[in-house]
Protein backbone atom coordinates (compact mmCIF):
# COMPACT_ATOMS: atom_id res chain seq x y z
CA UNK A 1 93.19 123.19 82.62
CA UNK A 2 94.26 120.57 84.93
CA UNK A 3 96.56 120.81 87.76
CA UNK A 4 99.48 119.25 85.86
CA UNK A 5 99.22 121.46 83.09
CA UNK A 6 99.19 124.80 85.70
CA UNK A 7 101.72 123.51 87.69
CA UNK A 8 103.92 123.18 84.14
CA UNK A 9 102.98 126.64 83.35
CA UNK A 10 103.74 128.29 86.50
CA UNK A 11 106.88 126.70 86.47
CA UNK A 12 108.00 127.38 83.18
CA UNK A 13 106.62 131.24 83.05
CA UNK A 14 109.09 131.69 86.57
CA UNK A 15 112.09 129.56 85.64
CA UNK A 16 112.64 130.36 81.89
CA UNK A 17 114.27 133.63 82.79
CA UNK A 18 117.04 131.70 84.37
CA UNK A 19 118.26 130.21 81.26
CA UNK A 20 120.91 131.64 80.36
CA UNK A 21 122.40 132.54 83.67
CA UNK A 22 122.22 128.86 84.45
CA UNK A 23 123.87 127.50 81.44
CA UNK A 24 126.96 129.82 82.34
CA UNK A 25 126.94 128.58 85.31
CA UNK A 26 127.19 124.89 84.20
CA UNK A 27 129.51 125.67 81.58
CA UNK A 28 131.42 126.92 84.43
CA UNK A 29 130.96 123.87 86.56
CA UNK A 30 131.81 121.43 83.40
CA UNK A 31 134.38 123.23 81.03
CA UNK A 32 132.23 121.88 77.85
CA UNK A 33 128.93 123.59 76.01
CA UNK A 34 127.49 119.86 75.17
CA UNK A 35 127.77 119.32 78.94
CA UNK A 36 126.25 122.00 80.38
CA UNK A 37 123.37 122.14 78.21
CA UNK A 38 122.69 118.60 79.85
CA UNK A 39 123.48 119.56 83.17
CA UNK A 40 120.88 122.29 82.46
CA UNK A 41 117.94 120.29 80.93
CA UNK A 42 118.34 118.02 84.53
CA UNK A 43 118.14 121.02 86.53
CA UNK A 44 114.97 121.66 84.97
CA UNK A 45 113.39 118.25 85.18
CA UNK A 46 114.67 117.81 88.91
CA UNK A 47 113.15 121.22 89.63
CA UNK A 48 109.92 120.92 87.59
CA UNK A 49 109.21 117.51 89.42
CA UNK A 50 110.42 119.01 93.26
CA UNK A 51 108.44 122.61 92.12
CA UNK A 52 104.99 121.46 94.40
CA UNK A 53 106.88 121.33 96.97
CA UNK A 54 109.22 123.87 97.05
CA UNK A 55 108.03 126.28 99.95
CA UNK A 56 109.92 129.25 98.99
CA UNK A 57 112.54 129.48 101.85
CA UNK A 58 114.55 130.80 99.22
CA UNK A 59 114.06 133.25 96.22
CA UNK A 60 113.36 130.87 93.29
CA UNK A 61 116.67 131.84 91.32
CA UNK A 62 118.66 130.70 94.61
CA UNK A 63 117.15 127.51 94.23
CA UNK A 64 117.67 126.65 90.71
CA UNK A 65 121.02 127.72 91.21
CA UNK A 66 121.26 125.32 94.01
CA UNK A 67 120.00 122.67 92.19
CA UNK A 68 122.04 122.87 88.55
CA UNK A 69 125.21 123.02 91.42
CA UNK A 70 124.42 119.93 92.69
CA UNK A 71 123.31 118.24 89.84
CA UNK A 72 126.56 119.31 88.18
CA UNK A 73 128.44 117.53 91.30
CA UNK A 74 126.90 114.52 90.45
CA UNK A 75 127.74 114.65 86.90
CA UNK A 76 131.58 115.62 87.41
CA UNK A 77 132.32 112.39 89.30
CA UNK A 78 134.61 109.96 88.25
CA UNK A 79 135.63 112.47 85.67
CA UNK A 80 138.49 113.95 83.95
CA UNK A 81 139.52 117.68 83.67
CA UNK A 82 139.32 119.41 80.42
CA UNK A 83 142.38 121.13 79.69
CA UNK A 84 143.94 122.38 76.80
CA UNK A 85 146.75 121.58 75.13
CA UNK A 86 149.09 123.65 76.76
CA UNK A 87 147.43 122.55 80.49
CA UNK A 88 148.58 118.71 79.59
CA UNK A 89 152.17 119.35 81.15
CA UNK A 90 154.43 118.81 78.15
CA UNK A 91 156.59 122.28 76.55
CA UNK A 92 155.54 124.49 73.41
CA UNK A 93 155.83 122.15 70.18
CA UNK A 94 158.07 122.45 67.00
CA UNK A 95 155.68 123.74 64.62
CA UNK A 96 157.18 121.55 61.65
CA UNK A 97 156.75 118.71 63.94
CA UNK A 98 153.89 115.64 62.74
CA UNK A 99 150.21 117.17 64.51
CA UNK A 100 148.99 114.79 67.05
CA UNK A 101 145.30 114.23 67.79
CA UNK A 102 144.26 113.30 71.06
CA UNK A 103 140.50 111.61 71.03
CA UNK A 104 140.68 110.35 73.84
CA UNK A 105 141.18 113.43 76.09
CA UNK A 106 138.16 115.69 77.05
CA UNK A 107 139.20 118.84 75.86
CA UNK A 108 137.54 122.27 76.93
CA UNK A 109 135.09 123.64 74.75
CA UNK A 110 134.30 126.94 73.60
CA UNK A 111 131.08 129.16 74.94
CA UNK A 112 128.85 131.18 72.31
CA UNK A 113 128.41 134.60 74.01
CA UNK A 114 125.05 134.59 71.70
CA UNK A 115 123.00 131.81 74.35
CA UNK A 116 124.13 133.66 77.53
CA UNK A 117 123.92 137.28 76.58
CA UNK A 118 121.21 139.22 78.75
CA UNK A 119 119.82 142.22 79.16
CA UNK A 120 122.82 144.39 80.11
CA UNK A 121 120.14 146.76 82.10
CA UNK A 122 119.89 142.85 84.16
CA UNK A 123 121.49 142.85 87.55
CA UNK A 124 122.12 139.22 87.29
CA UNK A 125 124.40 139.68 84.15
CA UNK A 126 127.39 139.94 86.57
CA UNK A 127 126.85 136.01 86.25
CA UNK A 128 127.41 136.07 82.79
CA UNK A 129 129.62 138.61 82.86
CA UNK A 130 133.07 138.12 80.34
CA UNK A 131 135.07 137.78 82.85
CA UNK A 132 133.68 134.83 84.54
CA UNK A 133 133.87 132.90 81.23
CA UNK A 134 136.57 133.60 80.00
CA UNK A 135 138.97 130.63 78.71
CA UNK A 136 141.65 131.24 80.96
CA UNK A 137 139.23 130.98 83.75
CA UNK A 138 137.10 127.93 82.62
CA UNK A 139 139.90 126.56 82.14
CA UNK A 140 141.93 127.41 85.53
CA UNK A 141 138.74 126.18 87.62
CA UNK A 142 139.34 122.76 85.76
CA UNK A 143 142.76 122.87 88.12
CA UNK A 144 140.10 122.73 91.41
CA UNK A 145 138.73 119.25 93.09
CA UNK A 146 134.90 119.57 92.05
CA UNK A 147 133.62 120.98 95.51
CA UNK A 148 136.13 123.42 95.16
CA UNK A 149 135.28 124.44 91.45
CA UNK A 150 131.58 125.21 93.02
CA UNK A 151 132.47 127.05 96.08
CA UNK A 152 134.86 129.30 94.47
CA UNK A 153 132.12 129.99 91.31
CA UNK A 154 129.23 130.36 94.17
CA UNK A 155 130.76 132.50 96.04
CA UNK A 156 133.32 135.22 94.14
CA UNK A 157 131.38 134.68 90.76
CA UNK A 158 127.80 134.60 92.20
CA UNK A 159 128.83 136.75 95.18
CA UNK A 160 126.67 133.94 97.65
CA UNK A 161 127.41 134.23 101.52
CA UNK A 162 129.20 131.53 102.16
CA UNK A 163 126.30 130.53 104.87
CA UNK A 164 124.59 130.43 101.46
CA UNK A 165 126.84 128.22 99.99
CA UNK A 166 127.03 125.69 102.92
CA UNK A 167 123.59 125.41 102.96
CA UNK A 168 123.35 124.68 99.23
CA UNK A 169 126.40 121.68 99.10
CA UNK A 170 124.74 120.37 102.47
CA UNK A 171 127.93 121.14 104.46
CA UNK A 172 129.31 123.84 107.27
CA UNK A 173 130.72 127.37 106.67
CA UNK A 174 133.78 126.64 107.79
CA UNK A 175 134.28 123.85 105.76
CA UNK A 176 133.10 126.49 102.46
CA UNK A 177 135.36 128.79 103.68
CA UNK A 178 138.50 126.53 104.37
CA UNK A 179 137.57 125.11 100.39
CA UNK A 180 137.24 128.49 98.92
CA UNK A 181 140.53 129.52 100.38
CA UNK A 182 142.55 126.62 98.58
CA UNK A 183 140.67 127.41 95.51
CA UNK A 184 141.57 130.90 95.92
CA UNK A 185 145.20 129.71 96.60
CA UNK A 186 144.97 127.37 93.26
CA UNK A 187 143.48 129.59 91.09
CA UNK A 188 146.44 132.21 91.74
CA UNK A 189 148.52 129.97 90.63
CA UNK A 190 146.87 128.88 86.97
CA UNK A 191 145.05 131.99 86.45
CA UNK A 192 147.31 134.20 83.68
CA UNK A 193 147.13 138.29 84.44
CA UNK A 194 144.55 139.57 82.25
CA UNK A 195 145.35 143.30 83.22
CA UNK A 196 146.86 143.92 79.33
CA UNK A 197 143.65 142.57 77.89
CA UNK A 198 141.97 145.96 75.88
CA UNK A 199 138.65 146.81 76.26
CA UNK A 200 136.08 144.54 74.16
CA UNK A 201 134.81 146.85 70.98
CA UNK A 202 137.16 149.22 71.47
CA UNK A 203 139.53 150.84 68.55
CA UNK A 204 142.50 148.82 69.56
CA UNK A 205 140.73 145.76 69.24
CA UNK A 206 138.38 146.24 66.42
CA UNK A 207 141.89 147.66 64.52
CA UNK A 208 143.72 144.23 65.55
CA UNK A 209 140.88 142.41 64.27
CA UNK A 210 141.13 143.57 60.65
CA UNK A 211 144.85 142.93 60.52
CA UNK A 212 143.92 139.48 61.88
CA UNK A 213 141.74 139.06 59.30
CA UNK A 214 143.47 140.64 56.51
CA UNK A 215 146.41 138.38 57.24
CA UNK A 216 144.72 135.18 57.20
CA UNK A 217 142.99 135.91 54.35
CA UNK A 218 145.77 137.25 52.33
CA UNK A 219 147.67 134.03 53.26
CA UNK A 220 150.03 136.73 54.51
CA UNK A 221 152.97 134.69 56.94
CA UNK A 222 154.77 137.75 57.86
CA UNK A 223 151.75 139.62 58.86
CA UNK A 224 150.48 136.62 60.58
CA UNK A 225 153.74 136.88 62.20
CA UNK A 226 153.84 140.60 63.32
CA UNK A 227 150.12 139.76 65.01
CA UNK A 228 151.12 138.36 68.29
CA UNK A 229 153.49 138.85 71.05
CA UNK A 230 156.48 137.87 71.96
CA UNK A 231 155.30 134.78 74.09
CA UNK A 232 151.47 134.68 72.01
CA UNK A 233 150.15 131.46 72.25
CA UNK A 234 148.63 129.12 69.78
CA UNK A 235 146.79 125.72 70.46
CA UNK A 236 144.26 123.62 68.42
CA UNK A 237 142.30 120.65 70.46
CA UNK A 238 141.95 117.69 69.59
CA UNK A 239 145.94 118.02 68.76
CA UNK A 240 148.32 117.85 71.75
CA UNK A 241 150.75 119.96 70.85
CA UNK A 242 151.22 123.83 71.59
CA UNK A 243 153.37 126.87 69.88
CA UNK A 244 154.50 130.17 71.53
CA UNK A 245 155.48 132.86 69.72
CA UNK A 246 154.37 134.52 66.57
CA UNK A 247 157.44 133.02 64.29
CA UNK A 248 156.41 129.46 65.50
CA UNK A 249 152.38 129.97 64.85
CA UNK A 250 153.40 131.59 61.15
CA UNK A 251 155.81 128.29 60.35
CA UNK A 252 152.65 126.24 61.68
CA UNK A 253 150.27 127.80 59.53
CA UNK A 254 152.89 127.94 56.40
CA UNK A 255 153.60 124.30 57.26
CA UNK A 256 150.49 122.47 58.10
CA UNK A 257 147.06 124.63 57.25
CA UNK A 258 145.63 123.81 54.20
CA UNK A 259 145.67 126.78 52.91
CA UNK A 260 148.57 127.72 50.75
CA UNK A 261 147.19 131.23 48.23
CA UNK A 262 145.19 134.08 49.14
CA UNK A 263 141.82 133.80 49.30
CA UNK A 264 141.79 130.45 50.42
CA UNK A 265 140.61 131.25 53.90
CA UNK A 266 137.13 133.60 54.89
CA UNK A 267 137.06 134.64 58.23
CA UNK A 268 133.70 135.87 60.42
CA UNK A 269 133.25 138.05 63.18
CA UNK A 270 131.59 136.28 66.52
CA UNK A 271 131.77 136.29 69.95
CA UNK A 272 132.67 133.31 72.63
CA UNK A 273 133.59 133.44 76.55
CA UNK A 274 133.30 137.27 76.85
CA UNK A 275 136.46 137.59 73.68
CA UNK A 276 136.50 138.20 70.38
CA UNK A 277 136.24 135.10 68.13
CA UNK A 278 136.11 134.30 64.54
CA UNK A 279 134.68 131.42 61.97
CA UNK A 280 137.44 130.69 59.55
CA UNK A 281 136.36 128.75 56.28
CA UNK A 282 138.47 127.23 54.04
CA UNK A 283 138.13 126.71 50.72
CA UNK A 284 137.67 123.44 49.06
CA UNK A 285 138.74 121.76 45.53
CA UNK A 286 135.41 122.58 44.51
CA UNK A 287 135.91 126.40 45.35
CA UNK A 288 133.41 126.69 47.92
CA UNK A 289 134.48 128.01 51.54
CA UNK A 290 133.16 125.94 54.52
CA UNK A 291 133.41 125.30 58.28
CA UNK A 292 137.51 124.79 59.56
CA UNK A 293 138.26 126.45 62.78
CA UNK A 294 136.73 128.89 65.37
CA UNK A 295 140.06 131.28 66.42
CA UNK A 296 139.06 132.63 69.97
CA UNK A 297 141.13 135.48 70.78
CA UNK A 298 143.29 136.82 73.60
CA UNK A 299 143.89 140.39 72.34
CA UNK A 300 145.98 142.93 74.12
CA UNK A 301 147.80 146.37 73.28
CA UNK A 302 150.89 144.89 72.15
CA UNK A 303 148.98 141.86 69.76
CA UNK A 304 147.23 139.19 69.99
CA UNK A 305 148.68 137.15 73.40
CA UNK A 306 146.63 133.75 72.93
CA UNK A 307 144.93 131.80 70.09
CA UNK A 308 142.60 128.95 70.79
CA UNK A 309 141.72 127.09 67.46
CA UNK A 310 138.68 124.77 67.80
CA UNK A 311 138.12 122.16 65.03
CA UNK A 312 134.67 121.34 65.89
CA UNK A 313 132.65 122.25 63.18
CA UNK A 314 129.18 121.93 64.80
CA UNK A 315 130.12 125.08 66.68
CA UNK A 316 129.70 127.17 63.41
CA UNK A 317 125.28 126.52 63.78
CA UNK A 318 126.12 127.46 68.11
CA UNK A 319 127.55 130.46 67.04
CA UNK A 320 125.31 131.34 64.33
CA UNK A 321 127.21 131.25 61.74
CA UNK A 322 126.55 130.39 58.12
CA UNK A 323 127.27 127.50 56.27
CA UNK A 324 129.17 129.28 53.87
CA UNK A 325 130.65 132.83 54.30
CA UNK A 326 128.35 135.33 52.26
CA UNK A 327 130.12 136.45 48.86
């Protein structure tokens, strides 16, 4: 064996176990699954080529970590936030209004809980933890300046000292602290409450998830309807506009889905950012149900609160979900 191929080895046996952790974390840093699984594969060629001479001054997880920040950093300038609809400024949309696709704007994206899931005996699974990527967060820290997105995740996501931090962004504690402050102060302010949210799995939800399912399914407006809450949310990048309340998403999906009988619609069980999420096929001329939407779900005791429909069909293979919904 040469020296090259032990020195890939060693690397690979020690860093590998960092995976997952680390693509959180840069789907934290970059609000996009595409992106962070970039940001991740240049962590690990920067840190594969620096590993001969890294001297251990810090635990090896602290330094990867360091690394996928910075490289991150790099990546985020000169760029644009990825919002969602509702985060582009304008009010909630008539839902018999024309749809609107916007190409042009790069619009968060959706995390499968399936490539960061650990061990939950792990201690480091508070980093991928739900509530550190969930949408309303990823999509809050797209509010900070970049330096502030990565203090703020480093240090009350990661739980770093913030010597820790300055040392890792090549700056001074009280500069971390004096950025983590108005990050703090910003996040307040885009963060919604998430103190109604039930527990994940629990009867409540799994309950609510049926009657989501049975509705959509049974191209059923009015129990579409009686699903969310008062102020329930709906929004669908790449379109622009945004509905609130469940009379508004039922006369959107009445109006504009395809769908228009029962059984035109499957739906399938996942998981993404810590929330429930499902696959929703629609059936085709031919009679054969395939990729649409992925529905990620804000679910509290009163109904379902939020609704974020993605129309990227390559998701369905991230999630693992099947081409075609089983009969």
């Amino acid at each position: 064996m040469t020296a090259a191929q032990s020195l890939d080895g060693d690397f690979l046996a020690l860093a590998d176990p960092y995976r997952r952790e680390l693509l959180a974390h840069c789907y934290r840093m970059m609000g996009s699954l595409h992106d962070a699984e970039d940001q991740m594969q240049e962590t690990f060629i920067r840190a594969w080529r620096g590993y001969d001479n890294y001297q251990q001054q810090a635990s090896l997880r602290t330094w990867l970590y360091k690394i996928a920040t910075n490289t991150c950093l790099t990546a985020l300038q000169n760029r644009s936030k990825r919002p969602l609809p509702s985060g582009l400024g304008a009010p909630d949309s008539d839902p018999t209004a024309d749809l609107v696709e916007r190409h042009e704007v790069p619009w968060l994206g959706p995390l499968p809980n399936r490539l960061i899931d650990d061990d939950a005996s792990d201690p480091a699974t508070v980093v991928t933890s739900r509530e550190s990527v969930r949408l309303a967060f990823i999509a809050a820290l797209q509010y900070l300046p970049a330096r502030q997105r990565a203090v703020l995740v480093l240090r009350d996501v990661l739980q770093w000292k913030a010597s820790e931090v300055a040392t890792a962004l090549g700056t001074t504690t009280t500069a971390v602290n004096s950025l983590l402050q108005r990050a703090r102060t910003q996040l307040e302010l885009a963060t919604p409450s998430a103190d109604t949210l039930v527990e994940p799995e629990s009867p409540e939800e799994r309950e609510l998830l049926d009657r989501y399912v049975a509705a959509f399914e049974n191209y059923d407006i009015d129990g579409i309807v009686e699903l969310f809450t008062k102020d329930a949310v709906w929004e669908m990048p790449p379109f622009e506009g945004w509905y609130r309340g469940g009379t508004a998403i039922g006369t959107l999906v009445s109006e504009k889905c395809p769908a228009k009988a029962r059984g035109d619609m499957r739906l399938m069980p996942t998981v993404s950012n810590g929330q429930p999420a499902l696959g929703l096929y629609m059936r085709g001329e031919d009679g054969v149900h395939r990729p649409f939407q992925l529905h990620v779900l804000d679910v509290t005791a009163d109904g379902v609160s939020h609704v974020v429909c993605f129309f990227d069909i390559d998701l369905f293979e991230k999630f693992g979900l099947p081409e075609t919904p089983p009969a």
